[in-house]
Structures are given as structure tokens and as C-alpha cells.
N, C-alpha and C. Protein backbone atom coordinates (compact mmCIF):
# COMPACT_ATOMS: atom_id res chain seq x y z
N UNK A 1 17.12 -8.53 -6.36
CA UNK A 1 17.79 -8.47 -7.64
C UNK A 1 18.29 -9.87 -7.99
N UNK A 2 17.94 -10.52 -9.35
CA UNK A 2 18.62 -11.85 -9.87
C UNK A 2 19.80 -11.54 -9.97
N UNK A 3 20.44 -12.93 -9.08
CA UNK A 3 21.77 -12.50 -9.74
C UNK A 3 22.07 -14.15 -10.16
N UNK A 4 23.31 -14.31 -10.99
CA UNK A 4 23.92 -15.64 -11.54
C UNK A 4 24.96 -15.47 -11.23
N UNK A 5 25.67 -16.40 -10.15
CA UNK A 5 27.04 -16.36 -9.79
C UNK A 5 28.14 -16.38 -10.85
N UNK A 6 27.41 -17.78 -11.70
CA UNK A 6 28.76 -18.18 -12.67
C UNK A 6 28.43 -18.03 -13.59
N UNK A 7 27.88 -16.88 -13.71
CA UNK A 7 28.46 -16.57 -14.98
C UNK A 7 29.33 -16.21 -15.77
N UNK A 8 30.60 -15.71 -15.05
CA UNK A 8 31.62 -15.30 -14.97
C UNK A 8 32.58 -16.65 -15.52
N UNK A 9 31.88 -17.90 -15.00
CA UNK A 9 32.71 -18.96 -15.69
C UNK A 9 31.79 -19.37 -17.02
N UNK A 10 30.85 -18.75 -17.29
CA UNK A 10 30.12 -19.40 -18.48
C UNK A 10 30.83 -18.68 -19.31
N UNK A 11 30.96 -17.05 -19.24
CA UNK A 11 31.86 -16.17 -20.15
C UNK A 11 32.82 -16.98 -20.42
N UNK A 12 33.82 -17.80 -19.74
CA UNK A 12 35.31 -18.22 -20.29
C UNK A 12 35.11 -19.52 -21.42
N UNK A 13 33.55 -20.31 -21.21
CA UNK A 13 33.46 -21.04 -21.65
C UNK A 13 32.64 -21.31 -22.94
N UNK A 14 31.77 -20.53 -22.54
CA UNK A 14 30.74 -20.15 -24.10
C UNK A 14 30.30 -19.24 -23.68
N UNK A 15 30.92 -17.98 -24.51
CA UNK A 15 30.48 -16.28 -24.39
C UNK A 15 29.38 -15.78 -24.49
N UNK A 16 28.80 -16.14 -25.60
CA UNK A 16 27.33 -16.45 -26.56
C UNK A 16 26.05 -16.51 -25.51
N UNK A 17 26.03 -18.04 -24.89
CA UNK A 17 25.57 -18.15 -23.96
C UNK A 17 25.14 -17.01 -22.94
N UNK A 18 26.57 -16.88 -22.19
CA UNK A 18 26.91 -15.78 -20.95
C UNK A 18 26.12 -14.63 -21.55
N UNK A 19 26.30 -13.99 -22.93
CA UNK A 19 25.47 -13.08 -23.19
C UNK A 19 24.31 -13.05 -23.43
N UNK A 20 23.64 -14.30 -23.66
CA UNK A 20 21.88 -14.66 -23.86
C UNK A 20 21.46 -14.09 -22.16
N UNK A 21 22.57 -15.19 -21.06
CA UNK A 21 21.99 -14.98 -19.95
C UNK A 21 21.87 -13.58 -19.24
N UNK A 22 23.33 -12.96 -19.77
CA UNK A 22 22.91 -11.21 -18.91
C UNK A 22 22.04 -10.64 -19.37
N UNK A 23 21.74 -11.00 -20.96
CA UNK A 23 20.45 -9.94 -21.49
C UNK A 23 19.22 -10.68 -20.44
N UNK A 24 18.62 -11.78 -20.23
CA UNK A 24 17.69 -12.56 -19.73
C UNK A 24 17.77 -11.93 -18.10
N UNK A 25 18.86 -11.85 -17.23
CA UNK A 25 19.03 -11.25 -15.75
C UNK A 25 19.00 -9.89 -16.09
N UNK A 26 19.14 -9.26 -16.86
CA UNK A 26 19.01 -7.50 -17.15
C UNK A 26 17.03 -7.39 -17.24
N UNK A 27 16.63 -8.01 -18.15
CA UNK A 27 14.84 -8.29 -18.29
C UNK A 27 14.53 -8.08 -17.44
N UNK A 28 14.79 -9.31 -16.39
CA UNK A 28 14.35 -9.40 -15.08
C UNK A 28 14.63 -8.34 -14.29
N UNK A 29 15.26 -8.23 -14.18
CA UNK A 29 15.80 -7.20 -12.82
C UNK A 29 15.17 -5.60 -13.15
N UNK A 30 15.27 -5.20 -14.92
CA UNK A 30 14.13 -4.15 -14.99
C UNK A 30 12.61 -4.06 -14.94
N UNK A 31 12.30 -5.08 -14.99
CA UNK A 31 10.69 -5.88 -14.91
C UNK A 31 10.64 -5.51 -13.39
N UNK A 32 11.28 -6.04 -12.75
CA UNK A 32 11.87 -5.91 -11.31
C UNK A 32 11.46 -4.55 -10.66
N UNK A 33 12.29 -3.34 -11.09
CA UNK A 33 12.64 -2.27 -10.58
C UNK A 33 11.54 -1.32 -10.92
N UNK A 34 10.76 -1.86 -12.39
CA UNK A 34 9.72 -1.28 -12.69
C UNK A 34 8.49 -1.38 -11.95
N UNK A 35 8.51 -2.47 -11.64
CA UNK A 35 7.22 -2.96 -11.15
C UNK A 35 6.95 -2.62 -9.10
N UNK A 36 8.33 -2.91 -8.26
CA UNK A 36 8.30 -2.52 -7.25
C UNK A 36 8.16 -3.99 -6.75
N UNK A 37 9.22 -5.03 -6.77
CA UNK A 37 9.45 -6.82 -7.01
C UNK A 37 10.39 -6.76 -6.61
N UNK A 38 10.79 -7.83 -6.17
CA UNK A 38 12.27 -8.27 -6.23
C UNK A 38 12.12 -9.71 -6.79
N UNK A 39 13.34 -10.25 -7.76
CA UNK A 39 12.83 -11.42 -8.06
C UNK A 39 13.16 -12.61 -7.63
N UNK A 40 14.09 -12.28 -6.18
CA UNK A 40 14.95 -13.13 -5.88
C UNK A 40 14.17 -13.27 -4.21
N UNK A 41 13.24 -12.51 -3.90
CA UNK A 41 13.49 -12.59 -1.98
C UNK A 41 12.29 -11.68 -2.05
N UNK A 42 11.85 -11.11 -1.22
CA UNK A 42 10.84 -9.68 -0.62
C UNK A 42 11.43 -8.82 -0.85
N UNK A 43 10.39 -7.79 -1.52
CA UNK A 43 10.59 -6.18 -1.77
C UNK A 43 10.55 -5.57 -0.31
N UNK A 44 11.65 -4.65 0.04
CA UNK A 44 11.50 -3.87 1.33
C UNK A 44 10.08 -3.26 0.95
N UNK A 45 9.61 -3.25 2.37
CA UNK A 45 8.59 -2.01 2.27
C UNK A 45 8.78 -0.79 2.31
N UNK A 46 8.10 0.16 1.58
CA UNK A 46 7.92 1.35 0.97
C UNK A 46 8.74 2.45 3.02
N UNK A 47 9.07 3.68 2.72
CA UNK A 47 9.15 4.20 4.18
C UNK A 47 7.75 5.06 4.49
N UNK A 48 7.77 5.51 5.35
CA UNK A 48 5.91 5.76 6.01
C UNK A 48 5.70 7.06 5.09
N UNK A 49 4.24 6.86 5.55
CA UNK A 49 4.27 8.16 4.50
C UNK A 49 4.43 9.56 5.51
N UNK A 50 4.78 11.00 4.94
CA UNK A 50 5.12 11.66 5.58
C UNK A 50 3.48 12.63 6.24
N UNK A 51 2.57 12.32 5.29
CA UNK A 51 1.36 12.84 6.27
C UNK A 51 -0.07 12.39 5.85
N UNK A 52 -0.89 12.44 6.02
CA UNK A 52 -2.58 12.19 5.52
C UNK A 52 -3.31 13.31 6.40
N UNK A 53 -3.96 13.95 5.19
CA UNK A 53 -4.71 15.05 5.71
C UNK A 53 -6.01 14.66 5.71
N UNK A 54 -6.95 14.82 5.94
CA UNK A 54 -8.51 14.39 6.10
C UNK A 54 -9.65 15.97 6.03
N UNK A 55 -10.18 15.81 5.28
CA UNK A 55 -11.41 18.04 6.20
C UNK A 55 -12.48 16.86 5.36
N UNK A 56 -13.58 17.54 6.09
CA UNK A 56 -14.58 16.70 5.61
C UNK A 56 -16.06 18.27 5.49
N UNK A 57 -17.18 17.98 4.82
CA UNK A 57 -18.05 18.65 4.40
C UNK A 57 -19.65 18.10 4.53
N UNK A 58 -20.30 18.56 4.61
CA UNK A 58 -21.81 18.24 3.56
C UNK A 58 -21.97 16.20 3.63
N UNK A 59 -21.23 15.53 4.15
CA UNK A 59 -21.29 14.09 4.45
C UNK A 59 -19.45 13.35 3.53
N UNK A 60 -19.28 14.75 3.32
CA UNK A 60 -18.01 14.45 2.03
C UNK A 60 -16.88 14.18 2.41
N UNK A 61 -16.10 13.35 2.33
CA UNK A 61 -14.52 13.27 3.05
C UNK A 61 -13.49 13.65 2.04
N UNK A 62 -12.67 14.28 2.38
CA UNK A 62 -11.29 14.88 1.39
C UNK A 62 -9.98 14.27 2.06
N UNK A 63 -10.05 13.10 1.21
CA UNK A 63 -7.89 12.42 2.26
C UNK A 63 -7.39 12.79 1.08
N UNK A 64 -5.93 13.85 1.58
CA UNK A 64 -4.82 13.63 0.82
C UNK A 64 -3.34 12.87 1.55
N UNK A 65 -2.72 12.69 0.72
CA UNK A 65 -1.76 11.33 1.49
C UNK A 65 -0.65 12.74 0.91
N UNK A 66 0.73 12.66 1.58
CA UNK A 66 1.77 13.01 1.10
C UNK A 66 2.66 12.23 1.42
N UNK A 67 3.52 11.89 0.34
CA UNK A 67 4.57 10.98 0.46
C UNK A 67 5.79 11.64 -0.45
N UNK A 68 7.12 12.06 0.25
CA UNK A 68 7.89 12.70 0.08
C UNK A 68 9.29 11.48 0.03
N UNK A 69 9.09 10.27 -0.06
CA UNK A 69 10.08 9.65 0.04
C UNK A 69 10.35 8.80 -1.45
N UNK A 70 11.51 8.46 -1.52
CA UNK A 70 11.66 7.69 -3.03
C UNK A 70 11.14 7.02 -3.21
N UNK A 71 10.61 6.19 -4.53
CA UNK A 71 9.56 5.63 -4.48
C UNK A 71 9.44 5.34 -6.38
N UNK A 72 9.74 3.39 -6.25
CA UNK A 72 9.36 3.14 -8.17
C UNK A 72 7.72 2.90 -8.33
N UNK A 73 7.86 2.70 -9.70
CA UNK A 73 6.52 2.27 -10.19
C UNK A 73 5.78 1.43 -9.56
N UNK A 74 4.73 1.31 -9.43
CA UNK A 74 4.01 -0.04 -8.86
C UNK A 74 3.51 0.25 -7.20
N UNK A 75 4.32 1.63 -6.75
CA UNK A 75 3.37 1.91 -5.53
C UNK A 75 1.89 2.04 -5.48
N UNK A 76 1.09 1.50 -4.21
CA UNK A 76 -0.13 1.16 -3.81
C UNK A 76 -0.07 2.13 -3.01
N UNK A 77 -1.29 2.86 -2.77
CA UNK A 77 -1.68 3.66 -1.39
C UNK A 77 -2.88 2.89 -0.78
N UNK A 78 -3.15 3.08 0.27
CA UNK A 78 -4.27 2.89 1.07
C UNK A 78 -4.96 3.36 2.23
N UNK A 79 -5.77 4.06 2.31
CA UNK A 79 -6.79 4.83 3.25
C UNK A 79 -7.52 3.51 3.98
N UNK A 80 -7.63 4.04 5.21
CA UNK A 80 -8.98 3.25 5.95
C UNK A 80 -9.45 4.32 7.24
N UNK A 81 -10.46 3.93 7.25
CA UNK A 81 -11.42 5.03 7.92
C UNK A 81 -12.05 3.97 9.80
N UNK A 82 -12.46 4.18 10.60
CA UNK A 82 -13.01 3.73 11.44
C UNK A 82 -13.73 4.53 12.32
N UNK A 83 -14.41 3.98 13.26
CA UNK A 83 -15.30 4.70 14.52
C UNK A 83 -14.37 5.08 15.69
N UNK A 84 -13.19 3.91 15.53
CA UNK A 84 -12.83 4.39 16.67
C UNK A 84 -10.63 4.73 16.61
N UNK A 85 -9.87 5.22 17.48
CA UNK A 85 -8.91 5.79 16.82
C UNK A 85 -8.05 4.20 17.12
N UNK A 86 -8.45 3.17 17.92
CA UNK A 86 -7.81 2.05 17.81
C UNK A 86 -7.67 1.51 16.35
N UNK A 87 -8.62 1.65 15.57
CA UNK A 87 -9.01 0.95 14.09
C UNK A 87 -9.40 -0.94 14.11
N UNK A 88 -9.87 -0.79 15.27
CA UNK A 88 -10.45 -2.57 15.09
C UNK A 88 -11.08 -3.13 14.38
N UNK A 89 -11.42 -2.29 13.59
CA UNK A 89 -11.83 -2.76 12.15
C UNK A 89 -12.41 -2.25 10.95
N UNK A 90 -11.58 -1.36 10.84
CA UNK A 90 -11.30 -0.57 9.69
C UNK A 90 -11.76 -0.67 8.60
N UNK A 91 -12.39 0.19 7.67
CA UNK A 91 -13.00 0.04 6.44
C UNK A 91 -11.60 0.44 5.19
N UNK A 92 -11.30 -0.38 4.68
CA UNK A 92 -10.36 -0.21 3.71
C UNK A 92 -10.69 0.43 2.49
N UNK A 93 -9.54 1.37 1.85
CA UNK A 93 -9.82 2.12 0.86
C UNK A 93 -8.79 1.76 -0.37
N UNK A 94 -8.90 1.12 -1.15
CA UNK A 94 -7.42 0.97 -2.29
C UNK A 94 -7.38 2.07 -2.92
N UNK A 95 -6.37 2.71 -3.15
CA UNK A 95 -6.11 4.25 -4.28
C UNK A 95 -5.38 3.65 -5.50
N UNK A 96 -4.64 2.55 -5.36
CA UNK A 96 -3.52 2.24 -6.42
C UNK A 96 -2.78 3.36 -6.78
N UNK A 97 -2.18 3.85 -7.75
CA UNK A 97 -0.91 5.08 -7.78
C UNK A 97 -1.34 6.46 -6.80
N UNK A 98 -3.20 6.50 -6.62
CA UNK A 98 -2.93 7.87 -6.53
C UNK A 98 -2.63 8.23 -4.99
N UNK A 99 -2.75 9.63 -4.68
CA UNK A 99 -2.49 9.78 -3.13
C UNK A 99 -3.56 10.67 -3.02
N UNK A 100 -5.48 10.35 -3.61
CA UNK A 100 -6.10 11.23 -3.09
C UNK A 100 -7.72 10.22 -2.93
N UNK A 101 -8.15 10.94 -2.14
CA UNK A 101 -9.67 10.18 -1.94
C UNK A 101 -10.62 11.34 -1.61
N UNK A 102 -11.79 10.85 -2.59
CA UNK A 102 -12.86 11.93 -2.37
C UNK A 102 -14.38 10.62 -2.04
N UNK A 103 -14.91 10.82 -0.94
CA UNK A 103 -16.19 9.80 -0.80
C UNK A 103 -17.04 10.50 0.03
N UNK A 104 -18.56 10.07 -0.08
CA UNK A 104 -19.28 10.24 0.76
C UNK A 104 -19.58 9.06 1.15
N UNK A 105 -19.34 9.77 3.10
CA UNK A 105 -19.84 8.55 3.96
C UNK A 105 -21.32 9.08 5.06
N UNK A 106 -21.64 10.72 4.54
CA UNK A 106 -22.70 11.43 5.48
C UNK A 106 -21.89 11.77 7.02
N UNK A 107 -22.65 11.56 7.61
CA UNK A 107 -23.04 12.56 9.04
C UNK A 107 -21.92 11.23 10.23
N UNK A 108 -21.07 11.23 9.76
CA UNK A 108 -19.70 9.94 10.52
C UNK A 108 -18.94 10.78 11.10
N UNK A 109 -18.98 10.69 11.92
CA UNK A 109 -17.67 10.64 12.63
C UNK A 109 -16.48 9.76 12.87
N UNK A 110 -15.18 9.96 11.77
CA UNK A 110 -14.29 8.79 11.69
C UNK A 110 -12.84 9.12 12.05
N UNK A 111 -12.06 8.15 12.02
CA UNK A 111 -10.62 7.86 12.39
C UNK A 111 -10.21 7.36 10.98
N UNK A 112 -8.93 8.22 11.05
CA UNK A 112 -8.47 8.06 9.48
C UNK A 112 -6.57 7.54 9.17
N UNK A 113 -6.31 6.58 8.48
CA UNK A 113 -4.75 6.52 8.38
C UNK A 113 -4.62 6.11 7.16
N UNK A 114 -3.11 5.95 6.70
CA UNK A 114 -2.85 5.69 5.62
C UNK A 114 -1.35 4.99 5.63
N UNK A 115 -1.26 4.28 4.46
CA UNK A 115 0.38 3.78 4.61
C UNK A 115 0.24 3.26 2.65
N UNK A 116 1.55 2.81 2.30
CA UNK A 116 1.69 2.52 0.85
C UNK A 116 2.30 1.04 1.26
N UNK A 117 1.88 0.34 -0.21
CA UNK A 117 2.74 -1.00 -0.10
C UNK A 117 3.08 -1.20 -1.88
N UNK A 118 4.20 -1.90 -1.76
CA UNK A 118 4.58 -2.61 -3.20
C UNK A 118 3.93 -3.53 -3.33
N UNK A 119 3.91 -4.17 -4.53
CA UNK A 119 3.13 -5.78 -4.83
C UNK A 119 3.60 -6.88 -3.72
N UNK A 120 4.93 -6.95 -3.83
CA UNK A 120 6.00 -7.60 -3.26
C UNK A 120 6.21 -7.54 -2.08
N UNK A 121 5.89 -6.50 -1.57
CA UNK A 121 6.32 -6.23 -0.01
C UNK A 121 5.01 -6.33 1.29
N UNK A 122 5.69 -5.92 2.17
CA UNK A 122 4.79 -5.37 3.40
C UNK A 122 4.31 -4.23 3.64
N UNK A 123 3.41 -3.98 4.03
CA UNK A 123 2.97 -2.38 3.97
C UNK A 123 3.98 -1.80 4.69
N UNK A 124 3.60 -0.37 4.59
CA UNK A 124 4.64 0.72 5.23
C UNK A 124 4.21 0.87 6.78
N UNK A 125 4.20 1.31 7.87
CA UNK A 125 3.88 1.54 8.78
C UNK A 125 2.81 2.75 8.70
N UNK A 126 1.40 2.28 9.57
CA UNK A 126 0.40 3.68 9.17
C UNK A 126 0.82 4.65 9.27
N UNK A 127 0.57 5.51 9.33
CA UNK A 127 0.13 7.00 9.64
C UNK A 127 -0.82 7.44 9.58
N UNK A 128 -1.47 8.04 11.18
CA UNK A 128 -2.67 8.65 11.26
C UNK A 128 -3.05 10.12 10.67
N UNK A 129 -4.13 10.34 10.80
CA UNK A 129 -4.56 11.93 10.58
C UNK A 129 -4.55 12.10 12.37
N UNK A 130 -3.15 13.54 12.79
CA UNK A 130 -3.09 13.60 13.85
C UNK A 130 -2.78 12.60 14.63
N UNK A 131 -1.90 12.98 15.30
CA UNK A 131 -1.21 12.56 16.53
C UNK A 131 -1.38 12.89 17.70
N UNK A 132 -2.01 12.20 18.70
CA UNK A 132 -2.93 11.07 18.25
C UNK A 132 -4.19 11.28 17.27
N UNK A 133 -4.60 10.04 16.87
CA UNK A 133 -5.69 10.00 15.71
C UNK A 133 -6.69 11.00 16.16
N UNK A 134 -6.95 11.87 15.37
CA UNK A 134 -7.90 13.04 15.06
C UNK A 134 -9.21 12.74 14.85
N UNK A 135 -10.33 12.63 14.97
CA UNK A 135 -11.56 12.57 14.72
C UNK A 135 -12.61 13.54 13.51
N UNK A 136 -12.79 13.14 12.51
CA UNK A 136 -13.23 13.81 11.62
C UNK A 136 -15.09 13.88 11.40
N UNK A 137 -15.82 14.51 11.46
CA UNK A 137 -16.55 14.84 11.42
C UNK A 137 -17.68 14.81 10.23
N UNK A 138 -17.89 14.07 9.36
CA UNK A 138 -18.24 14.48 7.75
C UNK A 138 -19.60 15.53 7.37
N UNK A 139 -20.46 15.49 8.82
CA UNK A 139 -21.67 16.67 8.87
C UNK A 139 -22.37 16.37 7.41
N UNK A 140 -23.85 17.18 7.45
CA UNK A 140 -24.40 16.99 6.55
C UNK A 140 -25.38 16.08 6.73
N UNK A 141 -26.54 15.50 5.78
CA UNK A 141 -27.28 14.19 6.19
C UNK A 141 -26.51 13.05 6.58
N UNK A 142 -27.08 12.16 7.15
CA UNK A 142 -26.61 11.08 7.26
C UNK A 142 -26.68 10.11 6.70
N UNK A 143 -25.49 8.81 6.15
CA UNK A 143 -25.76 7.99 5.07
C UNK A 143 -26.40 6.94 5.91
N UNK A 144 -26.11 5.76 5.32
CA UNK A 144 -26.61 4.24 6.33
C UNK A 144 -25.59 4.08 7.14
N UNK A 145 -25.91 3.33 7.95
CA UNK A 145 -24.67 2.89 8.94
C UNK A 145 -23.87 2.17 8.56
N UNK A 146 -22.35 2.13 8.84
CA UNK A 146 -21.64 1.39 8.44
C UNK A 146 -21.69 0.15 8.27
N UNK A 147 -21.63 -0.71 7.49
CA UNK A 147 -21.22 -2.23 7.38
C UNK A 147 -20.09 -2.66 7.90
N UNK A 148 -19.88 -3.69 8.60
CA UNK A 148 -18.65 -4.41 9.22
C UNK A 148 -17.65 -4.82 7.92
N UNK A 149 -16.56 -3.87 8.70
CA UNK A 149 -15.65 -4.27 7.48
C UNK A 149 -15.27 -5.94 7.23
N UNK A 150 -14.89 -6.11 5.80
CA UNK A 150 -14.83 -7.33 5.43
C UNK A 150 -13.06 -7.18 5.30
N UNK A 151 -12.26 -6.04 5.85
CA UNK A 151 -10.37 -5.94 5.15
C UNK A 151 -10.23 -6.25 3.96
N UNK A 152 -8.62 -6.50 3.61
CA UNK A 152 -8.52 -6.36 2.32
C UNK A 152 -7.48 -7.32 2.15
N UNK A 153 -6.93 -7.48 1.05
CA UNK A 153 -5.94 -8.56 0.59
C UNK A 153 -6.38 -9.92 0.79
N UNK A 154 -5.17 -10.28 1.49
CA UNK A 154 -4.86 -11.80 2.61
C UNK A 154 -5.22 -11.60 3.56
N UNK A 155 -5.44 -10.64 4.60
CA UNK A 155 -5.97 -10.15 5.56
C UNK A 155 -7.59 -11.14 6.27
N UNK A 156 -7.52 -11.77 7.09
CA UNK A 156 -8.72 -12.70 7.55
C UNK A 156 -9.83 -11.63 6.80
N UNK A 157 -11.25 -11.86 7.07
CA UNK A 157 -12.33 -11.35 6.19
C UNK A 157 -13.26 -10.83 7.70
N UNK A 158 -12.66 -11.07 8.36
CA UNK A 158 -13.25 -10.16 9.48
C UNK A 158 -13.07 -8.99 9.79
N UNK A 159 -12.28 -8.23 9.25
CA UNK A 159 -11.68 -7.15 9.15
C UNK A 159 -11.07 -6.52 10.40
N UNK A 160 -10.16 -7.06 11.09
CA UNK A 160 -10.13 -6.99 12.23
C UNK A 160 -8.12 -6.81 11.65
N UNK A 161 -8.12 -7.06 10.73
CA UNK A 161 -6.37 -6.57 10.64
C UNK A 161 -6.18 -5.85 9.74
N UNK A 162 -6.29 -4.60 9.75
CA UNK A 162 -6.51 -3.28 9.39
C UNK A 162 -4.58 -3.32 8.97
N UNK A 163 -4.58 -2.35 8.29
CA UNK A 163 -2.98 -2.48 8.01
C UNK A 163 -2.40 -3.30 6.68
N UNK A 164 -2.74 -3.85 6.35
CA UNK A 164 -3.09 -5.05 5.42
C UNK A 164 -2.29 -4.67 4.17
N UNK A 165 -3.42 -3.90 3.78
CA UNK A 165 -3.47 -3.55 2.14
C UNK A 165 -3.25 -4.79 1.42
N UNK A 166 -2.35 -5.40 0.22
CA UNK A 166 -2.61 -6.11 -0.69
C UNK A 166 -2.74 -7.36 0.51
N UNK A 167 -2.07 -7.51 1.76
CA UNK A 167 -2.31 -9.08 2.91
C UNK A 167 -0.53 -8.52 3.10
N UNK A 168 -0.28 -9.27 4.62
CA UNK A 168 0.74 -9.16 4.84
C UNK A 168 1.54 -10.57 4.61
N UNK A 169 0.76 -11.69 4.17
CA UNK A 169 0.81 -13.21 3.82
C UNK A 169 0.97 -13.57 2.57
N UNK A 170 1.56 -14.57 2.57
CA UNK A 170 1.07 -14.85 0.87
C UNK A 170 -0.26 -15.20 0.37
N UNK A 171 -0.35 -16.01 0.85
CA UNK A 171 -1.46 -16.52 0.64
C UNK A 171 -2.67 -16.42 1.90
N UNK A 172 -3.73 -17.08 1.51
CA UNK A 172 -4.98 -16.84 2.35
C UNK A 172 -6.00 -18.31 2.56
């Protein structure tokens, strides 16, 4: 949250002013709250999500995410899928607002988690499908074989830091 210390002495001195500036720190700070920012420091990260369900079909995967915790505008979700329940290198999924994924990946057998992040922040801590990670099945023909994930964000391009979502860095 912006804040202006003295303004409190700008009020005694030119009011006018003091009131240009609270309308200008009010902008901000709803721009702010809307968006899921802070404009002063790092947005906390989001809290975990409370589950990710996975059933799969015919080569078809069904993730739903539930997230039962408070939560402004500007939340990100993110799915990633793997071979194995470590996730060494995870195929990343962006949802942006929503909390659902429908894909075909064929005849896979995968490892599935999920977590949310703000623009601003760090992701949430995963959460798997099952504790421990569950193995999903998608049956049906089989598609091509997976491609080596490339991750997502800031995240190196080796895909080897799964967790990521928008990068846990600023920059790259």
C-alpha cells in the first residue's frame, strides 16, 4: 500500500495540494487492490489452494482446482502435469482467472498439481492431486509423446523449475 508520510504536514501548509495527493495515493492503492499489486514492496502470495481434482477419459484430462480462500482480482491459476510425481519437469498449464482445465493428452499416464499466483507475488505453495501425488491415467489412443517442457514465466527454459507460474524472479 502507498503511503505519504507528510502529508499530514502538507495539509497544514497547502490543503489543495494535500488533497490532489490523497486523491493520487487513493488511485493507486485501488489500482493496487484491484489488480492483486502492491505498489510499494511484493504482493504476499495467494494461500494454497484447498484441492485439484484430476479423472481423466478417452485420452481426455478433467482438472478442477478449488480454492476456498480470499482472494482479489488479478488471481492466476496454474496446472502442470508430469511423468513422474517428483515433477522434474513439468509441463505448464496457465488458466488465468479460471479454476478449470479440459485437454487432450491420449493414452499418459501423469502427475498433476496446482497452485495460484498474483502478478506481483510468488506463487502459492503446490498442491498435488492426492497425497502423495496420484497417478492419472488418460486411456484411450495415444497422442505423441511428450515434448520436454520449456516452464513458464522467468523460470530457466529448461523446465526443470516447475512451480513458477508468472517466474519467481523478476526478471530473466
Amino acid at each position: 500500500m502507498l503511503l505519504l508520510p507528510q502529508l499530514q504536514h502538507v495539509e497544514s501548509t497547502d490543503p489543495r495540494l494535500a488533497d490532489s495527493l490523497r486523491r493520487i495515493v487513493d488511485a493507486v492503492n485501488n489500482l493496487a487492490r484491484g489488480t492483486g499489486v502492491d505498489p510499494a514492496g511484493a504482493t504476499a502470495p495467494p494461500a494454497p489452494l484447498a484441492n485439484v481434482s484430476v479423472t481423466a477419459a478417452d485420452g481426455i484430462f478433467d482438472v478442477a482446482i478449488t480454492d476456498n480462500s480470499p482472494l482479489v482480482r488479478g488471481i492466476n491459476y496454474f496446472v502442470e502435469s508430469d511423468l513422474t510425481p517428483g515433477f522434474n519437469q513439468p509441463h505448464v498449464y496457465s488458466l488465468g482467472p479460471s479454476r478449470n482445465l479440459r485437454i487432450a493428452l491420449g493414452n499418459l499416464t501423469l502427475y498433476w498439481r496446482a497452485y495460484s499466483q498474483y502478478p506481483g507475488s510468488e506463487p502459492s505453495p503446490p498442491v498435488t492431486h492426492g497425497n502423495p501425488p496420484a497417478p492419472v491415467t488418460g486411456g484411450g489412443l495415444s497422442g505423441p509423446a511428450l515434448q520436454p517442457s520449456s516452464g513458464s514465466g522467468t523460470a530457466s527454459g529448461t523446465g526443470q523449475q516447475g512451480g513458477s507460474g508468472f517466474g519467481k524472479q523478476q526478471f530473466r
